[in-house]
PDB file of N, CA and C in Angstrom:
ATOM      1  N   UNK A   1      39.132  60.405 -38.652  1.00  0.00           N
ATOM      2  CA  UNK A   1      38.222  61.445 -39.109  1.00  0.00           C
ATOM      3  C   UNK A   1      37.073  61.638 -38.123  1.00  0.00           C
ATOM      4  N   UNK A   2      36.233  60.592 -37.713  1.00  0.00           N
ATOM      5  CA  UNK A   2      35.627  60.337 -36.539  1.00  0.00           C
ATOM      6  C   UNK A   2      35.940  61.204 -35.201  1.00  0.00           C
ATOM      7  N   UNK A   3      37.089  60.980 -35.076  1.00  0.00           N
ATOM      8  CA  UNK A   3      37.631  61.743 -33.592  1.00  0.00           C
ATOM      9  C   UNK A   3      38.035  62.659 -33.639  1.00  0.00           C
ATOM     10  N   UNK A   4      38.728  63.240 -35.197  1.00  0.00           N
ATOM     11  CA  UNK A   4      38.219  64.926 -35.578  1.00  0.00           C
ATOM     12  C   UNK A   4      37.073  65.500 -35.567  1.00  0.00           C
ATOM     13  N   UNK A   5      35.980  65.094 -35.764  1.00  0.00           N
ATOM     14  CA  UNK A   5      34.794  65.754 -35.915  1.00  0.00           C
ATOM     15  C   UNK A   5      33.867  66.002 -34.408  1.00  0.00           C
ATOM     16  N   UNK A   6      34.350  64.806 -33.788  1.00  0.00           N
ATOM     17  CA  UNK A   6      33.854  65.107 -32.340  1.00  0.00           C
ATOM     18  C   UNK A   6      34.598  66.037 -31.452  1.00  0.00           C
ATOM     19  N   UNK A   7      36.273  65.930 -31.389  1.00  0.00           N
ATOM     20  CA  UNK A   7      36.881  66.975 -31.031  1.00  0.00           C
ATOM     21  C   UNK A   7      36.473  68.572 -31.111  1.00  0.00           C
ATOM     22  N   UNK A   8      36.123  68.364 -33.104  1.00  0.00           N
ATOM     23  CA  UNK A   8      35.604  70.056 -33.322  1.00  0.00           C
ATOM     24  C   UNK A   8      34.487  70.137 -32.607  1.00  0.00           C
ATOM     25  N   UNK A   9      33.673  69.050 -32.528  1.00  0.00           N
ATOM     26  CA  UNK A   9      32.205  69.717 -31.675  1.00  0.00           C
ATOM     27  C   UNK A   9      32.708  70.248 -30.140  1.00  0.00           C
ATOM     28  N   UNK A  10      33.097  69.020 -29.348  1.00  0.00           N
ATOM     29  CA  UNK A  10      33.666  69.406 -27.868  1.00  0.00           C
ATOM     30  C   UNK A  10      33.974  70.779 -27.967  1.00  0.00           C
ATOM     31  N   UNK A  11      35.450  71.354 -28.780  1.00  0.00           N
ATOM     32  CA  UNK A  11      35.660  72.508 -28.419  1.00  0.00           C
ATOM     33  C   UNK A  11      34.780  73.831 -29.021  1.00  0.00           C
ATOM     34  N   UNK A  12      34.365  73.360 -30.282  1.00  0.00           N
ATOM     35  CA  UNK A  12      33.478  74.175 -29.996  1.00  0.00           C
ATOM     36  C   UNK A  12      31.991  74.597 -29.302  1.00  0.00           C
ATOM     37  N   UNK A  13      31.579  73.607 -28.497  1.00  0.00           N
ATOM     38  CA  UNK A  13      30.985  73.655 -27.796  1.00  0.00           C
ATOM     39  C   UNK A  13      31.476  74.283 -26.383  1.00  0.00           C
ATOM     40  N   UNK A  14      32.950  74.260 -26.156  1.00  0.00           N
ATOM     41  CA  UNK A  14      33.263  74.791 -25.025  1.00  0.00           C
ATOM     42  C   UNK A  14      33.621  76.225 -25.243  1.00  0.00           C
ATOM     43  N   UNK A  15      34.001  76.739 -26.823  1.00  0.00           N
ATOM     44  CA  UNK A  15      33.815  78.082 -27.211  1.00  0.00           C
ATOM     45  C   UNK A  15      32.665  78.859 -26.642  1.00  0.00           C
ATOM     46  N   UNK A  16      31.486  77.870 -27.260  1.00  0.00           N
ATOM     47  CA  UNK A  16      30.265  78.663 -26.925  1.00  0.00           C
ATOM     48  C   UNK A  16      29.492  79.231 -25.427  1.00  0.00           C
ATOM     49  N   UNK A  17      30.316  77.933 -24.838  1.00  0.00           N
ATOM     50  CA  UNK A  17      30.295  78.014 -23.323  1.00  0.00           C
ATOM     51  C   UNK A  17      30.672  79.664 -22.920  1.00  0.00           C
ATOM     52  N   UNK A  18      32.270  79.537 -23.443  1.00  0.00           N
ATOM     53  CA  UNK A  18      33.355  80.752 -23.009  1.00  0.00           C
ATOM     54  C   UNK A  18      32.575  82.057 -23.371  1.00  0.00           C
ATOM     55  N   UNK A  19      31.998  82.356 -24.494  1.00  0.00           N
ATOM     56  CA  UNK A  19      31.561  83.051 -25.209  1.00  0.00           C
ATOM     57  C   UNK A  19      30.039  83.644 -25.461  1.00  0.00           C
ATOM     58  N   UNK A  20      29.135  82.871 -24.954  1.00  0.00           N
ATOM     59  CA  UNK A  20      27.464  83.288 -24.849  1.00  0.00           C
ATOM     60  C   UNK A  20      27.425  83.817 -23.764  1.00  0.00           C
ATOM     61  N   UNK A  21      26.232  84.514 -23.964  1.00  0.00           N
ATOM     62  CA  UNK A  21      25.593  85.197 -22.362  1.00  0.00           C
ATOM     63  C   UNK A  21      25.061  84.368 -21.998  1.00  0.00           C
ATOM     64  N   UNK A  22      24.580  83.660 -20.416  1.00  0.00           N
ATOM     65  CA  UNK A  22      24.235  82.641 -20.018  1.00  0.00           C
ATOM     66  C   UNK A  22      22.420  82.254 -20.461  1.00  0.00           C
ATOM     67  N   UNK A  23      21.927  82.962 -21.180  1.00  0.00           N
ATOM     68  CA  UNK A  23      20.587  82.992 -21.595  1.00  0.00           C
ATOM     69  C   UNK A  23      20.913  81.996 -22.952  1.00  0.00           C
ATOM     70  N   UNK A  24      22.081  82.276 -23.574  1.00  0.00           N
ATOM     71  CA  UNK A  24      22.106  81.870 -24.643  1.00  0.00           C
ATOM     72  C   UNK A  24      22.977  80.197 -24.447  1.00  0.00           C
ATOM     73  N   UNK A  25      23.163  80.399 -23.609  1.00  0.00           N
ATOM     74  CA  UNK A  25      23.885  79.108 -23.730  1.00  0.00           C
ATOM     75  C   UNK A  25      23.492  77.422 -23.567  1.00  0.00           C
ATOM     76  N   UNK A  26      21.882  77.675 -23.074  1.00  0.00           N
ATOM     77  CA  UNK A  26      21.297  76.142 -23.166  1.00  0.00           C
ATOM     78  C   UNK A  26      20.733  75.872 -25.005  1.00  0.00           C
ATOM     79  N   UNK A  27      20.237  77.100 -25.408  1.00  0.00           N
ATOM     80  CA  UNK A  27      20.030  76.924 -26.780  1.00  0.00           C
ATOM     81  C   UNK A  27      21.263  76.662 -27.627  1.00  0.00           C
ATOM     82  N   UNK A  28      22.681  77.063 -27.389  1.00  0.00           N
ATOM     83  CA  UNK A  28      23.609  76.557 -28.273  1.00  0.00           C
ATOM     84  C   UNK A  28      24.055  75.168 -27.663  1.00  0.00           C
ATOM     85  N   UNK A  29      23.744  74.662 -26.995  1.00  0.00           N
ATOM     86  CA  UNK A  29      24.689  73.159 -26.532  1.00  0.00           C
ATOM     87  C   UNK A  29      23.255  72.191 -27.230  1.00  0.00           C
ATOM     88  N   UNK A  30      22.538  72.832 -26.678  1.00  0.00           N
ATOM     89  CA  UNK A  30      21.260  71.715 -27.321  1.00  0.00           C
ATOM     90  C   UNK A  30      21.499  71.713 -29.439  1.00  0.00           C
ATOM     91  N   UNK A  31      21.805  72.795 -29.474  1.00  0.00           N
ATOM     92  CA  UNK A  31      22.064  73.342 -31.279  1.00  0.00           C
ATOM     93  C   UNK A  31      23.564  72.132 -31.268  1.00  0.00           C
ATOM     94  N   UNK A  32      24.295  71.821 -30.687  1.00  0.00           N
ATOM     95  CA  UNK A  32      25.426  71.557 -31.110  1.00  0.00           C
ATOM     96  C   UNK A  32      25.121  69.984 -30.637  1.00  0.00           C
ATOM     97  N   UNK A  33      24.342  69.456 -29.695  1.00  0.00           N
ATOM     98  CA  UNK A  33      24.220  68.177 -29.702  1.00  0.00           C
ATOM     99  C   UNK A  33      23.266  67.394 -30.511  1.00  0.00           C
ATOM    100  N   UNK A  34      22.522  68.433 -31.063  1.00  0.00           N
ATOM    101  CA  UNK A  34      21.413  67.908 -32.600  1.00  0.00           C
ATOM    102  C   UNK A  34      22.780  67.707 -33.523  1.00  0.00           C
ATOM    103  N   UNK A  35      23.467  68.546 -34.115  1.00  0.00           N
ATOM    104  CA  UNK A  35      24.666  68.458 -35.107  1.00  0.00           C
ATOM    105  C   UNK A  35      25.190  66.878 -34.576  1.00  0.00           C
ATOM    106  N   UNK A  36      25.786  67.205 -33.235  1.00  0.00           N
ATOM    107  CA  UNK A  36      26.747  65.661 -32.971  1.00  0.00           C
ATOM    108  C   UNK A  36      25.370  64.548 -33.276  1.00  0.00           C
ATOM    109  N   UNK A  37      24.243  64.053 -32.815  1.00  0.00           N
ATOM    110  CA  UNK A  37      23.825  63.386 -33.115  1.00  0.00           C
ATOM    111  C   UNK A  37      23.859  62.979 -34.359  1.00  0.00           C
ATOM    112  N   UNK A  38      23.518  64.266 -34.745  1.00  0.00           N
ATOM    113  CA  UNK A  38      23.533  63.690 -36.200  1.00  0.00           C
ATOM    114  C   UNK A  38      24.780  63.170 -37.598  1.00  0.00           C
ATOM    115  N   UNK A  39      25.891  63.173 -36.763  1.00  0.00           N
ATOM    116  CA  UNK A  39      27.114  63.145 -37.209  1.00  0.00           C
ATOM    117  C   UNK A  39      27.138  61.326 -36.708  1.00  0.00           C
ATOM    118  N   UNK A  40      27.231  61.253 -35.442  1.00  0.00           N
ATOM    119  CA  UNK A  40      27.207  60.222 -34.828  1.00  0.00           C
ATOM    120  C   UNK A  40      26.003  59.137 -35.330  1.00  0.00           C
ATOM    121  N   UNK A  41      25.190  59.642 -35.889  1.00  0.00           N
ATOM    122  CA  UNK A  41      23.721  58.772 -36.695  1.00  0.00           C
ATOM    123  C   UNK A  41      24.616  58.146 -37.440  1.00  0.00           C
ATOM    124  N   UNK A  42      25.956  58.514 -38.324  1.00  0.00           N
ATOM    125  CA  UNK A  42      26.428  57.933 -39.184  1.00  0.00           C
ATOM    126  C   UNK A  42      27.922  57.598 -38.538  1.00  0.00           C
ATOM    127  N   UNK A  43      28.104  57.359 -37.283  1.00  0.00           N
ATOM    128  CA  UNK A  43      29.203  56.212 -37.126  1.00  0.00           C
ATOM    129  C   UNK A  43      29.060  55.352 -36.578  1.00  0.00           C
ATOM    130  N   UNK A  44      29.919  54.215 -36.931  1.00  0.00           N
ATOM    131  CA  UNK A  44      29.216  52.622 -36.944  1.00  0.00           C
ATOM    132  C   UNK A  44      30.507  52.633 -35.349  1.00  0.00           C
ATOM    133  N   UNK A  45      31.435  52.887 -35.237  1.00  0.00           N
ATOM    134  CA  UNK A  45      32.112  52.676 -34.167  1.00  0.00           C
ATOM    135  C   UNK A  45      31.456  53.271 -32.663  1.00  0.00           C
ATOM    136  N   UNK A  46      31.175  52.161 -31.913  1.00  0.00           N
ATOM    137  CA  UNK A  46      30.355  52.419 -30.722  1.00  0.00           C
ATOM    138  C   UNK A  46      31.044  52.943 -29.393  1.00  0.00           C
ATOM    139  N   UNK A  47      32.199  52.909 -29.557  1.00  0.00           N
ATOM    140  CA  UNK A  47      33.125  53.675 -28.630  1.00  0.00           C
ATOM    141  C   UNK A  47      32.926  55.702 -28.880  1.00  0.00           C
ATOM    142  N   UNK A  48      33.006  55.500 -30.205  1.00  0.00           N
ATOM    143  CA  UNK A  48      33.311  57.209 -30.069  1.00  0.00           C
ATOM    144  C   UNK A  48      31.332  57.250 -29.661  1.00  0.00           C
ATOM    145  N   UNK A  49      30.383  56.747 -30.402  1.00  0.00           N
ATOM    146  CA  UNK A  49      28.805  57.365 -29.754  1.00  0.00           C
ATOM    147  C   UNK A  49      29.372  57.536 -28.144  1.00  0.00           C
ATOM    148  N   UNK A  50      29.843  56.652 -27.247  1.00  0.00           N
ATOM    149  CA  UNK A  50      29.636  56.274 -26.063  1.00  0.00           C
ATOM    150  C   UNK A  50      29.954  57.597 -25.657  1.00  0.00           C
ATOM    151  N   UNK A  51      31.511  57.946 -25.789  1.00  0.00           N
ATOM    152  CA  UNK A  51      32.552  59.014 -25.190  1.00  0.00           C
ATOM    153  C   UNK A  51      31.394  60.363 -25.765  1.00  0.00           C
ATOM    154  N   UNK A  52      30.777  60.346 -27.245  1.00  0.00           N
ATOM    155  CA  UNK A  52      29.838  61.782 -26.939  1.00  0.00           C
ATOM    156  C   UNK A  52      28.650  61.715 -26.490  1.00  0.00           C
ATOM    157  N   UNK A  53      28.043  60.722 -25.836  1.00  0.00           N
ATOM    158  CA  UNK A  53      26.917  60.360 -24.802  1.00  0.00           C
ATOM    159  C   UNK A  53      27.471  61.355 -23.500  1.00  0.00           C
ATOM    160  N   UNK A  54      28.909  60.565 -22.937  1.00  0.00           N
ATOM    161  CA  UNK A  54      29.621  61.159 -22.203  1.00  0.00           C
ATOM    162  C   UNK A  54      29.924  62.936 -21.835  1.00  0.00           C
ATOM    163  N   UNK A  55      30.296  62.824 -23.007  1.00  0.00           N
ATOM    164  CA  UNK A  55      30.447  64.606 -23.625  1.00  0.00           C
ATOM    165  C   UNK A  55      28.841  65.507 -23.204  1.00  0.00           C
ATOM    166  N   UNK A  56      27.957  65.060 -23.781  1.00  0.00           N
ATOM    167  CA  UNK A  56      26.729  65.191 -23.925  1.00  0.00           C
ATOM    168  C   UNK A  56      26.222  65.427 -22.559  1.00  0.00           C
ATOM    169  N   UNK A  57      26.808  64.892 -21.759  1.00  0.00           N
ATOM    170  CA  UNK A  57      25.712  64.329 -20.647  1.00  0.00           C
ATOM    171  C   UNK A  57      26.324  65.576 -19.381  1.00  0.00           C
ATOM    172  N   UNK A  58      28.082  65.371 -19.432  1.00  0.00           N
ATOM    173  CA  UNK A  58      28.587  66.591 -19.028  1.00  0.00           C
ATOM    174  C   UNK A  58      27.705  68.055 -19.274  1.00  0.00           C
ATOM    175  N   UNK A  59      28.391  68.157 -20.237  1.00  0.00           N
ATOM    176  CA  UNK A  59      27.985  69.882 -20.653  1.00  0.00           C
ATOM    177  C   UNK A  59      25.954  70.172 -20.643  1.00  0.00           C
ATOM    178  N   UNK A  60      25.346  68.925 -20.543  1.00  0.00           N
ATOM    179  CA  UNK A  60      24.176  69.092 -19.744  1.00  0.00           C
ATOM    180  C   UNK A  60      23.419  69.283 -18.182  1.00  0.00           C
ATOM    181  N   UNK A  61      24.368  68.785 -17.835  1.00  0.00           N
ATOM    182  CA  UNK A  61      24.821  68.893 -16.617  1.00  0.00           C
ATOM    183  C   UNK A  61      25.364  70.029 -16.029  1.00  0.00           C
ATOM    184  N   UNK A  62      26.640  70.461 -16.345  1.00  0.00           N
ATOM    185  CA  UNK A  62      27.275  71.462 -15.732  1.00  0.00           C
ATOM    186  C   UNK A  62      26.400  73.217 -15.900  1.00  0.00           C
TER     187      UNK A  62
END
């Protein structure tokens, strides 16, 4: 369930990518990594936080 819920964020985070005008697109990744945090506030498995640290750190980046 865990690695469903991060999956849906990833892609939809890469929707939003595909899909915003580039003005809009630091306000939706920052909007979608408040959500994952806060999803991730409540999993105890430290592998999946790591991989959306990972995730996170990408699509801040790029």
């Amino acid at each position: 369930m865990d690695g469903v819920m991060v999956i849906f964020i990833i892609g939809t985070s890469f929707g939003v990518l595909l899909t915003s005008k580039v003005e809009r697109i630091e306000g939706s990744i920052t909007l979608l990594l408040g959500i994952a945090h806060r999803i991730l506030a409540q999993v105890s498995s430290w592998h999946t936080h790591a991989f959306a640290l990972l995730v996170s750190g990408v699509l801040s980046y790029s």
